[in-house]
C-alpha atoms as a PDB file:
ATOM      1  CA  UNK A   1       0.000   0.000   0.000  1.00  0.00           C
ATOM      2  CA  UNK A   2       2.436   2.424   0.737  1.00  0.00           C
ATOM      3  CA  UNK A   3       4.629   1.446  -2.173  1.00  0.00           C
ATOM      4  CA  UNK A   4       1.742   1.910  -4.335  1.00  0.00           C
ATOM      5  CA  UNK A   5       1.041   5.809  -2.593  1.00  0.00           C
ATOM      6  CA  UNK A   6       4.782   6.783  -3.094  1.00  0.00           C
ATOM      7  CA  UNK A   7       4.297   5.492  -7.146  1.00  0.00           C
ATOM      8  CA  UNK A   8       1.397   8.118  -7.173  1.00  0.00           C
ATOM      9  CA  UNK A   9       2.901  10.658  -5.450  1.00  0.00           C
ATOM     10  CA  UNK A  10       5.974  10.361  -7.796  1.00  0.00           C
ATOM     11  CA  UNK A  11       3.721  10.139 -10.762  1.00  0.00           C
ATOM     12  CA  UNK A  12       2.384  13.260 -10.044  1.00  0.00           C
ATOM     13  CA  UNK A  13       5.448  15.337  -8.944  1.00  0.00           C
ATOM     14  CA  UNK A  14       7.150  14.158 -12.693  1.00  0.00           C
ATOM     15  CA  UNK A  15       4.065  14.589 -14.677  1.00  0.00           C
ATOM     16  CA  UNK A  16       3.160  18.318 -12.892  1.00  0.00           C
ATOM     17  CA  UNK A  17       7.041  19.214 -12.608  1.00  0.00           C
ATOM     18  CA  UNK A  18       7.551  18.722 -15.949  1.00  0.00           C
ATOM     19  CA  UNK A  19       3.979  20.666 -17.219  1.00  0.00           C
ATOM     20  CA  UNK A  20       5.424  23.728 -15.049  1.00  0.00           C
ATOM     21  CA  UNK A  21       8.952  23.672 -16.434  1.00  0.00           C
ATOM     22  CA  UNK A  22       8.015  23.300 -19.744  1.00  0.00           C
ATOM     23  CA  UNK A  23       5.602  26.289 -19.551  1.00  0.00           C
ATOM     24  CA  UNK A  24       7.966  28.338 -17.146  1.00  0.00           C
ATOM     25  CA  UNK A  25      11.188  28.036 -19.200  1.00  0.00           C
ATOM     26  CA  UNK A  26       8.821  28.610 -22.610  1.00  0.00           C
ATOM     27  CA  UNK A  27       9.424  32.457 -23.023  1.00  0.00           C
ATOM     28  CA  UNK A  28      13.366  31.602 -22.244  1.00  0.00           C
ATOM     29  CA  UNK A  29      13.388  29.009 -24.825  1.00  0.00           C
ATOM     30  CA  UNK A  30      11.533  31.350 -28.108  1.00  0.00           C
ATOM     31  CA  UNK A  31      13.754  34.338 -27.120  1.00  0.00           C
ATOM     32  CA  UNK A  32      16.666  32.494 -26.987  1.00  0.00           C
ATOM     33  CA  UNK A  33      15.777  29.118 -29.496  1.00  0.00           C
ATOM     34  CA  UNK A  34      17.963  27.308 -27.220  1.00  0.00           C
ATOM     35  CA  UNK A  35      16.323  24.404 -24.524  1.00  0.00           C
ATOM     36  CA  UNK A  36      19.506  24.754 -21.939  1.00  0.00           C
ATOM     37  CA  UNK A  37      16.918  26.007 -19.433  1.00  0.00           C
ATOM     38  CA  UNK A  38      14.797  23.178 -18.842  1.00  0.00           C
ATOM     39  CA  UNK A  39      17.697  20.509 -18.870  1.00  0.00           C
ATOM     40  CA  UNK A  40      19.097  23.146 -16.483  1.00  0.00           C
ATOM     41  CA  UNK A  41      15.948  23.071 -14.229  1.00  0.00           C
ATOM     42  CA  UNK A  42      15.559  18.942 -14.896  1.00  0.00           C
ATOM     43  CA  UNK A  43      19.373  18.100 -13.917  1.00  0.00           C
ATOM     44  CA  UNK A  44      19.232  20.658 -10.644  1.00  0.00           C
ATOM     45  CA  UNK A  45      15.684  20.381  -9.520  1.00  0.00           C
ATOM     46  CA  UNK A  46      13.288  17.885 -10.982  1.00  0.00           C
ATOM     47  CA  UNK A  47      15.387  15.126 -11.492  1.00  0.00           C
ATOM     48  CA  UNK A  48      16.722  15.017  -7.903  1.00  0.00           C
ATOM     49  CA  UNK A  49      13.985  16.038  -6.082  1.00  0.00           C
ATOM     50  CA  UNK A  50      12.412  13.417  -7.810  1.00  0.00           C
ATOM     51  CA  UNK A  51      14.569  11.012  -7.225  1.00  0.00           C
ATOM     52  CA  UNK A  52      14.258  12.160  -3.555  1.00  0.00           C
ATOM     53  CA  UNK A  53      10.623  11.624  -3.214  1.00  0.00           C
ATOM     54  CA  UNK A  54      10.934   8.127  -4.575  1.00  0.00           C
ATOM     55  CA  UNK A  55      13.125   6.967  -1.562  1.00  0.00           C
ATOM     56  CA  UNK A  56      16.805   6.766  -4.240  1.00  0.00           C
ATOM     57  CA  UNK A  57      19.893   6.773  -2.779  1.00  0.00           C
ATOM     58  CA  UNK A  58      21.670   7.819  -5.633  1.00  0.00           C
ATOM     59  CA  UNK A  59      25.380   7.276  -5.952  1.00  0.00           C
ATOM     60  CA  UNK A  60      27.461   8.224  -8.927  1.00  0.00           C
ATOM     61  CA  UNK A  61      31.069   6.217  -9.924  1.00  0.00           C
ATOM     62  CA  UNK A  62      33.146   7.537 -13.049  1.00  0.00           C
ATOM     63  CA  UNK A  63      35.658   4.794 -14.014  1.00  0.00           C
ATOM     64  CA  UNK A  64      37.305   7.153 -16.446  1.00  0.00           C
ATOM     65  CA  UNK A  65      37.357  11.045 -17.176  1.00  0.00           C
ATOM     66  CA  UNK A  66      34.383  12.006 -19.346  1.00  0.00           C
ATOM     67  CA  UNK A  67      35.302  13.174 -23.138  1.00  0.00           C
ATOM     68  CA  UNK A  68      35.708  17.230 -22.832  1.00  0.00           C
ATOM     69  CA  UNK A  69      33.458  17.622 -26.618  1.00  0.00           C
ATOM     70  CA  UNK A  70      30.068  15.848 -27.480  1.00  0.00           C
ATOM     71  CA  UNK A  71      29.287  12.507 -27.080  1.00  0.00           C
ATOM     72  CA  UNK A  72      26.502   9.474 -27.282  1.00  0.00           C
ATOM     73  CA  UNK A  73      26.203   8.417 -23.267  1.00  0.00           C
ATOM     74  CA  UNK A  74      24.438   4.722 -23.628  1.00  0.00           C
ATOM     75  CA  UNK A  75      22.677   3.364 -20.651  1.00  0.00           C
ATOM     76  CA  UNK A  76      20.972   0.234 -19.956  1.00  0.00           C
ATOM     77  CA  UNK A  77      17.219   0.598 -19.044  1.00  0.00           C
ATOM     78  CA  UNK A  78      15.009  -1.236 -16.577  1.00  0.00           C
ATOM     79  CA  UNK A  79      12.753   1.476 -15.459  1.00  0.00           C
ATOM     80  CA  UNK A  80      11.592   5.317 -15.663  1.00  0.00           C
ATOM     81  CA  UNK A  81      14.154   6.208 -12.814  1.00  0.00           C
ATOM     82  CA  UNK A  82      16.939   5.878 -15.600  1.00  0.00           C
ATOM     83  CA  UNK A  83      15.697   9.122 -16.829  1.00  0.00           C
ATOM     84  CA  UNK A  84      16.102  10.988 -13.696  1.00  0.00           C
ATOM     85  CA  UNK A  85      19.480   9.120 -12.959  1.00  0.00           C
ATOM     86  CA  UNK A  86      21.313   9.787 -16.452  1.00  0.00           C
ATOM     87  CA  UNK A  87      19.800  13.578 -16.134  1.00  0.00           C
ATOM     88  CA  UNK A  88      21.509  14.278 -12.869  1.00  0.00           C
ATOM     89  CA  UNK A  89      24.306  12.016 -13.046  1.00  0.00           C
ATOM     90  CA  UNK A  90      25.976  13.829 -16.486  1.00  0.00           C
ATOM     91  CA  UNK A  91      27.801  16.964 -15.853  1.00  0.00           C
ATOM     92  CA  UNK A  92      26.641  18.490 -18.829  1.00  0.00           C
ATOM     93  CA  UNK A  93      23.496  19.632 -21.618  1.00  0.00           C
ATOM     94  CA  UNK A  94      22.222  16.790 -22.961  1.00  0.00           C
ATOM     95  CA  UNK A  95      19.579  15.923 -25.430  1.00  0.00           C
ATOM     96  CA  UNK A  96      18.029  12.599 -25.549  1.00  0.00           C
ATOM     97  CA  UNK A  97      17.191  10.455 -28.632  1.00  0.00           C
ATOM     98  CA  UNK A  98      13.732   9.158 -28.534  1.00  0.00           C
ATOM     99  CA  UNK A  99      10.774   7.620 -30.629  1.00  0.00           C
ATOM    100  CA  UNK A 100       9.007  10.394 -32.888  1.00  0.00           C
ATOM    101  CA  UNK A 101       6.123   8.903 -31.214  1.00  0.00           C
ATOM    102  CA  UNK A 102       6.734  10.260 -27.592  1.00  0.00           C
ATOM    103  CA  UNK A 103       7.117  13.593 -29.416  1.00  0.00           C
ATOM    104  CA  UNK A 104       2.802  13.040 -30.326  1.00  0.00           C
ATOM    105  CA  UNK A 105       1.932  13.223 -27.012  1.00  0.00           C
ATOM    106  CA  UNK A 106       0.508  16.349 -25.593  1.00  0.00           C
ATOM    107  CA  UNK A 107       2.808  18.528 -22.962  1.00  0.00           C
ATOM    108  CA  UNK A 108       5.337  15.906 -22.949  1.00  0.00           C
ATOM    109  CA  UNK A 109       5.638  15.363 -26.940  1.00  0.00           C
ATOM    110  CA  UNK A 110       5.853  19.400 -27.204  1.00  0.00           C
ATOM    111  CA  UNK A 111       8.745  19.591 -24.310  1.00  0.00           C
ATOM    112  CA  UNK A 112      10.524  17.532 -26.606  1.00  0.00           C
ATOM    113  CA  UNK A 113      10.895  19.128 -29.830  1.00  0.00           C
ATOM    114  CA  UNK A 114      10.935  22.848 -28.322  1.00  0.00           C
ATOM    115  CA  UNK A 115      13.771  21.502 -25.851  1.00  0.00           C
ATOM    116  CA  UNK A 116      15.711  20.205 -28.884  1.00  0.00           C
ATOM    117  CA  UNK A 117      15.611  16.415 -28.350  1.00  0.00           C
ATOM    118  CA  UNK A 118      15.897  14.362 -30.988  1.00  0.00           C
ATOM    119  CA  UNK A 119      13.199  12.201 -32.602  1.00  0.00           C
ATOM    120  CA  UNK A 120      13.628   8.737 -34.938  1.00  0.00           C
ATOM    121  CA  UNK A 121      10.528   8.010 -36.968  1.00  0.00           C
ATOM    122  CA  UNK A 122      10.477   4.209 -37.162  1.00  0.00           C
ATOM    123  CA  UNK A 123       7.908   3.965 -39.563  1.00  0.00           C
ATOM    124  CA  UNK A 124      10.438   2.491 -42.615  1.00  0.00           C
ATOM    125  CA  UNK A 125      13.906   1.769 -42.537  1.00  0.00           C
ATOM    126  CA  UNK A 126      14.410   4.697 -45.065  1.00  0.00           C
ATOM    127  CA  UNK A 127      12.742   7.437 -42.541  1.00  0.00           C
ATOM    128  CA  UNK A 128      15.172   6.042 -40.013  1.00  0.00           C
ATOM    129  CA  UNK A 129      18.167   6.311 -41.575  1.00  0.00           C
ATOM    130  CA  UNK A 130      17.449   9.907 -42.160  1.00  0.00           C
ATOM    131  CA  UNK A 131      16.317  10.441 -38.368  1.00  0.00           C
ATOM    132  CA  UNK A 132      19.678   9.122 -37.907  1.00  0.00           C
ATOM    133  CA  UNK A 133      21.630  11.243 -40.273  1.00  0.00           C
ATOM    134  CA  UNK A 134      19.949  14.506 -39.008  1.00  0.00           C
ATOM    135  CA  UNK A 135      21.029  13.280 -35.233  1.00  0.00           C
ATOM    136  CA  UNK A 136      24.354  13.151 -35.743  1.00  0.00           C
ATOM    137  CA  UNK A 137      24.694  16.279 -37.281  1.00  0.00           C
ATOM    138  CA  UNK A 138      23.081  17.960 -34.329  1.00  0.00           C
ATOM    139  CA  UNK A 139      25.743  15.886 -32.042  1.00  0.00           C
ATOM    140  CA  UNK A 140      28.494  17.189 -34.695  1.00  0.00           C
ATOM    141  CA  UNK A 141      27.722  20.608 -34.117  1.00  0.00           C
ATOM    142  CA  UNK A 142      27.959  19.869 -30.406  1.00  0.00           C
ATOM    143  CA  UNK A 143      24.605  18.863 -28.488  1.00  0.00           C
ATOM    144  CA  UNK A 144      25.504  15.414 -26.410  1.00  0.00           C
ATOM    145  CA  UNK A 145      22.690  12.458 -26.297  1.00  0.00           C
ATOM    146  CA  UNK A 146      21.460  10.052 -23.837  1.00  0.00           C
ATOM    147  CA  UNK A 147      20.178   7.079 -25.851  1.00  0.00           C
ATOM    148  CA  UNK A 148      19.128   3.570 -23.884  1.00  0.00           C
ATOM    149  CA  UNK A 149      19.949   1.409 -26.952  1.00  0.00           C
ATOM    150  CA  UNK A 150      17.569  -1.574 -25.518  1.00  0.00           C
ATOM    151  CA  UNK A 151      14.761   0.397 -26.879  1.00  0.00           C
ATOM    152  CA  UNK A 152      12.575  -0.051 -24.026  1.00  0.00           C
ATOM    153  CA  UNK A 153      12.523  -0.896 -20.143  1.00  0.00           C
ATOM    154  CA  UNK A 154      13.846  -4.479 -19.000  1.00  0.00           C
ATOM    155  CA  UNK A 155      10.906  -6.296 -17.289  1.00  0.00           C
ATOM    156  CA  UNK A 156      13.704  -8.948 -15.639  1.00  0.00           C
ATOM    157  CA  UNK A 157      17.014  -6.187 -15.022  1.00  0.00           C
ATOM    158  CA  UNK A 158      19.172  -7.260 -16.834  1.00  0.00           C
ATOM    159  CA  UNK A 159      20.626  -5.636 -20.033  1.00  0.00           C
ATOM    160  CA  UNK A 160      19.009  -6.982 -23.183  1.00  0.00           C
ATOM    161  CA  UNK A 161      20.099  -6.732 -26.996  1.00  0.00           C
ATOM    162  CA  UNK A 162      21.167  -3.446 -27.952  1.00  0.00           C
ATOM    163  CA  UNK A 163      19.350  -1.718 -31.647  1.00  0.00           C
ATOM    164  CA  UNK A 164      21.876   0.276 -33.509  1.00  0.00           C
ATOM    165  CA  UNK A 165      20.705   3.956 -33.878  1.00  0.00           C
ATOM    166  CA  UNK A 166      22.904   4.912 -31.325  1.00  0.00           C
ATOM    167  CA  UNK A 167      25.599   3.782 -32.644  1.00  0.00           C
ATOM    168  CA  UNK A 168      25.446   4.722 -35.979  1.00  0.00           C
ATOM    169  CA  UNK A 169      25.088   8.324 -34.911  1.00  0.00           C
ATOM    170  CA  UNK A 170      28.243   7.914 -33.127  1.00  0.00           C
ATOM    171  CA  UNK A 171      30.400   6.957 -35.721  1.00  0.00           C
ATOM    172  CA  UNK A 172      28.940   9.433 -38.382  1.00  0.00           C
ATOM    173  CA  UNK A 173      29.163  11.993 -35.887  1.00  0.00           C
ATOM    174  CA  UNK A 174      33.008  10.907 -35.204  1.00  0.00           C
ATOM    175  CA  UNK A 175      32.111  10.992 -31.393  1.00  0.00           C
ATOM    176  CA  UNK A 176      33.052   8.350 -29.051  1.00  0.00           C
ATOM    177  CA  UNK A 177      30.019   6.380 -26.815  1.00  0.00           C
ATOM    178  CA  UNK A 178      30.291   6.781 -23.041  1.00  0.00           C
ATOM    179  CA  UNK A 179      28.840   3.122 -21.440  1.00  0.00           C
ATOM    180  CA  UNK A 180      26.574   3.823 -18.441  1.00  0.00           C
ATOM    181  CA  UNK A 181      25.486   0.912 -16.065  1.00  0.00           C
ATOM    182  CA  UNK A 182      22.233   2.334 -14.512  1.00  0.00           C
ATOM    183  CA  UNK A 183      22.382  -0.374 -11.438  1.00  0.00           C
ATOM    184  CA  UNK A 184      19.327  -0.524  -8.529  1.00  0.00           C
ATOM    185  CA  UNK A 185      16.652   1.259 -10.861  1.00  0.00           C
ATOM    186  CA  UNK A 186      14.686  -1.429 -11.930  1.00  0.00           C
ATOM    187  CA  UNK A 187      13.859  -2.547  -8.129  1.00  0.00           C
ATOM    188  CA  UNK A 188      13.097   0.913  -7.190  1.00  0.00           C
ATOM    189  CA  UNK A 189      10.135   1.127 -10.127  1.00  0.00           C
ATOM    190  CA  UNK A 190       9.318  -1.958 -11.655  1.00  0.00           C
ATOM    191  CA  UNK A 191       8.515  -2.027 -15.341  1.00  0.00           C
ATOM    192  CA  UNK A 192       4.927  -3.652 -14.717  1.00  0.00           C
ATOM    193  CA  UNK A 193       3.476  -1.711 -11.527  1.00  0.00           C
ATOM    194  CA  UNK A 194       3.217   1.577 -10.743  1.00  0.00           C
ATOM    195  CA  UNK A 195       4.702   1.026  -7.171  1.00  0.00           C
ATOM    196  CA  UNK A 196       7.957   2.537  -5.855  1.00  0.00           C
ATOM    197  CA  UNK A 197      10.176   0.944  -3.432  1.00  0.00           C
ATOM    198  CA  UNK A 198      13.057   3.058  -1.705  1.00  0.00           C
ATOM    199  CA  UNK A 199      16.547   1.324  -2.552  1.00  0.00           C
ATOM    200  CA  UNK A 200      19.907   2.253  -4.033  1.00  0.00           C
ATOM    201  CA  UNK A 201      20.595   3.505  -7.307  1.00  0.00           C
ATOM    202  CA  UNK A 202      24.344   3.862  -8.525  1.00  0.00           C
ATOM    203  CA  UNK A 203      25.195   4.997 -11.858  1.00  0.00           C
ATOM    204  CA  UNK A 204      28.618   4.316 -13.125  1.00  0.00           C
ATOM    205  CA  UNK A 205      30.196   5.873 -16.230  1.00  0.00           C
ATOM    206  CA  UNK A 206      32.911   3.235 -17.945  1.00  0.00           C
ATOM    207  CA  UNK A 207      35.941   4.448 -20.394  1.00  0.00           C
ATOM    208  CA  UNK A 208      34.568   6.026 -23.621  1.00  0.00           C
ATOM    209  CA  UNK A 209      34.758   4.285 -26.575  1.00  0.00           C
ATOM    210  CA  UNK A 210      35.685   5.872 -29.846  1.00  0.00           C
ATOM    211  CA  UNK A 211      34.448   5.097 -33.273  1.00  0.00           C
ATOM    212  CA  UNK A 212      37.834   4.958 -34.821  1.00  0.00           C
ATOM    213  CA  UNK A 213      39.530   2.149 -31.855  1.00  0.00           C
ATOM    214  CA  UNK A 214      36.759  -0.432 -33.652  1.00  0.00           C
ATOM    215  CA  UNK A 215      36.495  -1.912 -36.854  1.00  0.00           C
ATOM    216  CA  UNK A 216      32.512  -1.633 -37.547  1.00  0.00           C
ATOM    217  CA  UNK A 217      29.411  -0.398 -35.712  1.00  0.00           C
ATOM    218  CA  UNK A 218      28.692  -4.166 -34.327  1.00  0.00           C
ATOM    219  CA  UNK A 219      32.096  -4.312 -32.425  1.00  0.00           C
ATOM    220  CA  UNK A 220      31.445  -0.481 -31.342  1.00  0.00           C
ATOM    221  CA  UNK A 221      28.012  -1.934 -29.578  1.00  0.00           C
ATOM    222  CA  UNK A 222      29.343  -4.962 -28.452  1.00  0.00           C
ATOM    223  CA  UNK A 223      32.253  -3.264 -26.342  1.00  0.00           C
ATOM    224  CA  UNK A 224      29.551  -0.860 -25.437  1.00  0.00           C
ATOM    225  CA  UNK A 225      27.184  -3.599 -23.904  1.00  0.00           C
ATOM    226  CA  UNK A 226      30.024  -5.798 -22.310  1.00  0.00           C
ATOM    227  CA  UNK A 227      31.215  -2.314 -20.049  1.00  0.00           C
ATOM    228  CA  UNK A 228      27.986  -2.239 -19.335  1.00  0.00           C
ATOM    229  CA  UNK A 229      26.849  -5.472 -17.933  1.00  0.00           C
ATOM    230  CA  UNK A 230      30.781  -5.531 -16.327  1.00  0.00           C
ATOM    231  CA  UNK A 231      29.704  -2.494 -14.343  1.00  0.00           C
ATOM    232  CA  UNK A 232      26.509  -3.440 -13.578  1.00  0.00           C
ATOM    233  CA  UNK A 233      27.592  -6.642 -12.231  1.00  0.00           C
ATOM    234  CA  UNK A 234      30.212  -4.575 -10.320  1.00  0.00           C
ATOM    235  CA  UNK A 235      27.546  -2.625  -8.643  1.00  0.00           C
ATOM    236  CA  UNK A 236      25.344  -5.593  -7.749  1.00  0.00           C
ATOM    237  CA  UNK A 237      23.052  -5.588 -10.786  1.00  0.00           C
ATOM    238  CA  UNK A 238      22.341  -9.167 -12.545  1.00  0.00           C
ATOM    239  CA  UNK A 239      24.200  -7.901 -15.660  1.00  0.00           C
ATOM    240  CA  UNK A 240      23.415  -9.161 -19.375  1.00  0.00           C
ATOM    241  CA  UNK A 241      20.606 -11.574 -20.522  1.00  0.00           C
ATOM    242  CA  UNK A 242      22.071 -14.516 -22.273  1.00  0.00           C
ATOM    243  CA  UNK A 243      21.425 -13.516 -25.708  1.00  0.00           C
ATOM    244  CA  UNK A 244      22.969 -12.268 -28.839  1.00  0.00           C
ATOM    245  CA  UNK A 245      24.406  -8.847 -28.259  1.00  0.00           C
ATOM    246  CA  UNK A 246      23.063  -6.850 -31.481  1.00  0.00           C
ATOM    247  CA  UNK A 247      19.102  -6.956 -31.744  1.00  0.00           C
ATOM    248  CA  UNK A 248      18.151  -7.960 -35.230  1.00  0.00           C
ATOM    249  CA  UNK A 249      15.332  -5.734 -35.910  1.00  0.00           C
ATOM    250  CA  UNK A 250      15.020  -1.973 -35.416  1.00  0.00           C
ATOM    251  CA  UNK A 251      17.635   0.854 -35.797  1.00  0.00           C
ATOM    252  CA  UNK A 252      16.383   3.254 -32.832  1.00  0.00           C
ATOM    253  CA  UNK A 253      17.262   3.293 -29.415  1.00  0.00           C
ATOM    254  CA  UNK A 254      16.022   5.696 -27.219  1.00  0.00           C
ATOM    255  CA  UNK A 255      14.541   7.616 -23.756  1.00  0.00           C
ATOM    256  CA  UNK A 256      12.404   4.879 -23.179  1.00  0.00           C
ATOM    257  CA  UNK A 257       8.668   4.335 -22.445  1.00  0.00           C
ATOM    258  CA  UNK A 258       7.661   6.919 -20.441  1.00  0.00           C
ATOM    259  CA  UNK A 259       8.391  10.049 -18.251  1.00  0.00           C
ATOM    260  CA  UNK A 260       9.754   8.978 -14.686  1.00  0.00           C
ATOM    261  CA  UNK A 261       6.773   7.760 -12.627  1.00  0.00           C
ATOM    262  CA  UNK A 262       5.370   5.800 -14.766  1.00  0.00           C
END
C-alpha cells in the first residue's frame, strides 16, 4: 500500500514538474531558441527532487574522465528512474534520442521538440536512416545524447540486446560512446506496476569508446554492452541476458517508455 502511494505521489510530482517547467522556461526558450533552461531546471531540480521523493539513494562512480566535446552516453534501461538518474548524473546539456512517437503526445511530446531532443521516426527503414543522419549532425555541431539502446525498459534487469541507432550516430558523428550501467533502478520502479520501493541507485560511467579504436558499428556496440553489464555486475546488478548482443530488428534506441513515474 504504501509502495503503491509513493508510485502516485511520484507520478504526479514528474508529470506536474515537468507541465510547469516546460511552460515556465517557454518564453526563455523562443527568445533564446535554445532548450539549456529546462535541462538546467531537470538536472538541478526535478530530477533530484524526484529522485528524492521516490526513496533513491543515488550514488554516482566515473571509471574514467568524461570526453571534454560531445558525445553518445548509452545506458541500460530497466525502469523510468533511468531518466532521472542519467539527467543528474551527467555533468553536462544533454539531449536525448527518442521515438518520434513520444514527441505526439501532448505537454510531454511538445517539451521535446521545443527543448531540442531528438526524434527517430520508425515507420520504414528509409525514414530512419534519415532520423539518424539529421542526429548526428546535431551531435556534430555539439549537443551530447542520452540514448538507452535496448529500446525499451527491461521487465527482468538485466541488459538486453542493444538496436543500432545509437551507434550509428556515433560513428557518423566521429564521437566516441560513453557506457553507463544504470544499477538498482529497476527494483526501485518496476517495469509492470506503478509502485515505488526506496533502494539504491548507482550509476557508473565506464571508459569512452571511440568510433575509430573499432572496426565496424557491431564491435562499437558490443564493447559498449560488455562495459555495461561488467559495471553493472560490479555494482550488484544481474548484468546481461544470455542472448545475442546486437538486436536484429530496429535501428532506434532511445529515452524509453515513459516520463519517470510511470
Amino acid at each position: 500500500m504504501l509502495s503503491q502511494l509513493r508510485g502516485w505521489l511520484t507520478t504526479a510530482y514528474a508529470a506536474l514538474f515537468m507541465v510547469l517547467i516546460f511552460f515556465g522556461s517557454l518564453p526563455v526558450m523562443f527568445v533564446t531558441r535554445s532548450g539549456e533552461l529546462p535541462m538546467r531546471l531537470a538536472r538541478r531540480i526535478w530530477a533530484p527532487w524526484g529522485m528524492w521523493l521516490a526513496g533513491v539513494d543515488f550514488q554516482v562512480v566515473e571509471k574514467a574522465p568524461l570526453p571534454e566535446g560531445p558525445a553518445v552516453f548509452a545506458a541500460n534501461h530497466s525502469s523510468a528512474i533511468d531518466i532521472w538518474a542519467a539527467i543528474a548524473a551527467i555533468p553536462r546539456s544533454v539531449r536525448f534520442i527518442a521515438k518520434a512517437e513520444l514527441f505526439r503526445w501532448p505537454i510531454f511530446g511538445w517539451y521535446m521538440r521545443v527543448g531540442g531532443h531528438i526524434p527517430v521516426d520508425r515507420r520504414d527503414h528509409q525514414r530512419a536512416v534519415a532520423s539518424l543522419a539529421k542526429a548526428a549532425a546535431r551531435v556534430r555541431a555539439g549537443t551530447s545524447l542520452i540514448a538507452f539502446p535496448e529500446g525499451t525498459r527491461s521487465r527482468d534487469n538485466l541488459v538486453h540486446a542493444f538496436k543500432k541507432g545509437p551507434f550509428v550516430i556515433a560513428i557518423q558523428a566521429g564521437v566516441p560512446v560513453v557506457p553507463m550501467a544504470i544499477t538498482g533502478a529497476g527494483k526501485v520502479t518496476p517495469k509492470s506496476l506503478l509502485r515505488v520501493h526506496p533502494g539504491p541507485v548507482r550509476v557508473t560511467f565506464g571508459t569512452p569508446v571511440h568510433p575509430s579504436d573499432f572496426p565496424g558499428r557491431d564491435a562499437l556496440l558490443r564493447e559498449v554492452r560488455r562495459q555495461i553489464i561488467a559495471m553493472d555486475r560490479e555494482a550488484g546488478g544481474p548484468g546481461g541476458a544470455d542472448e545475442p548482443a546486437l538486436a536484429f530488428r530496429g535501428l532506434e534506441g532511445d529515452v524509453g517508455d515513459s516520463p519517470p513515474g510511470r
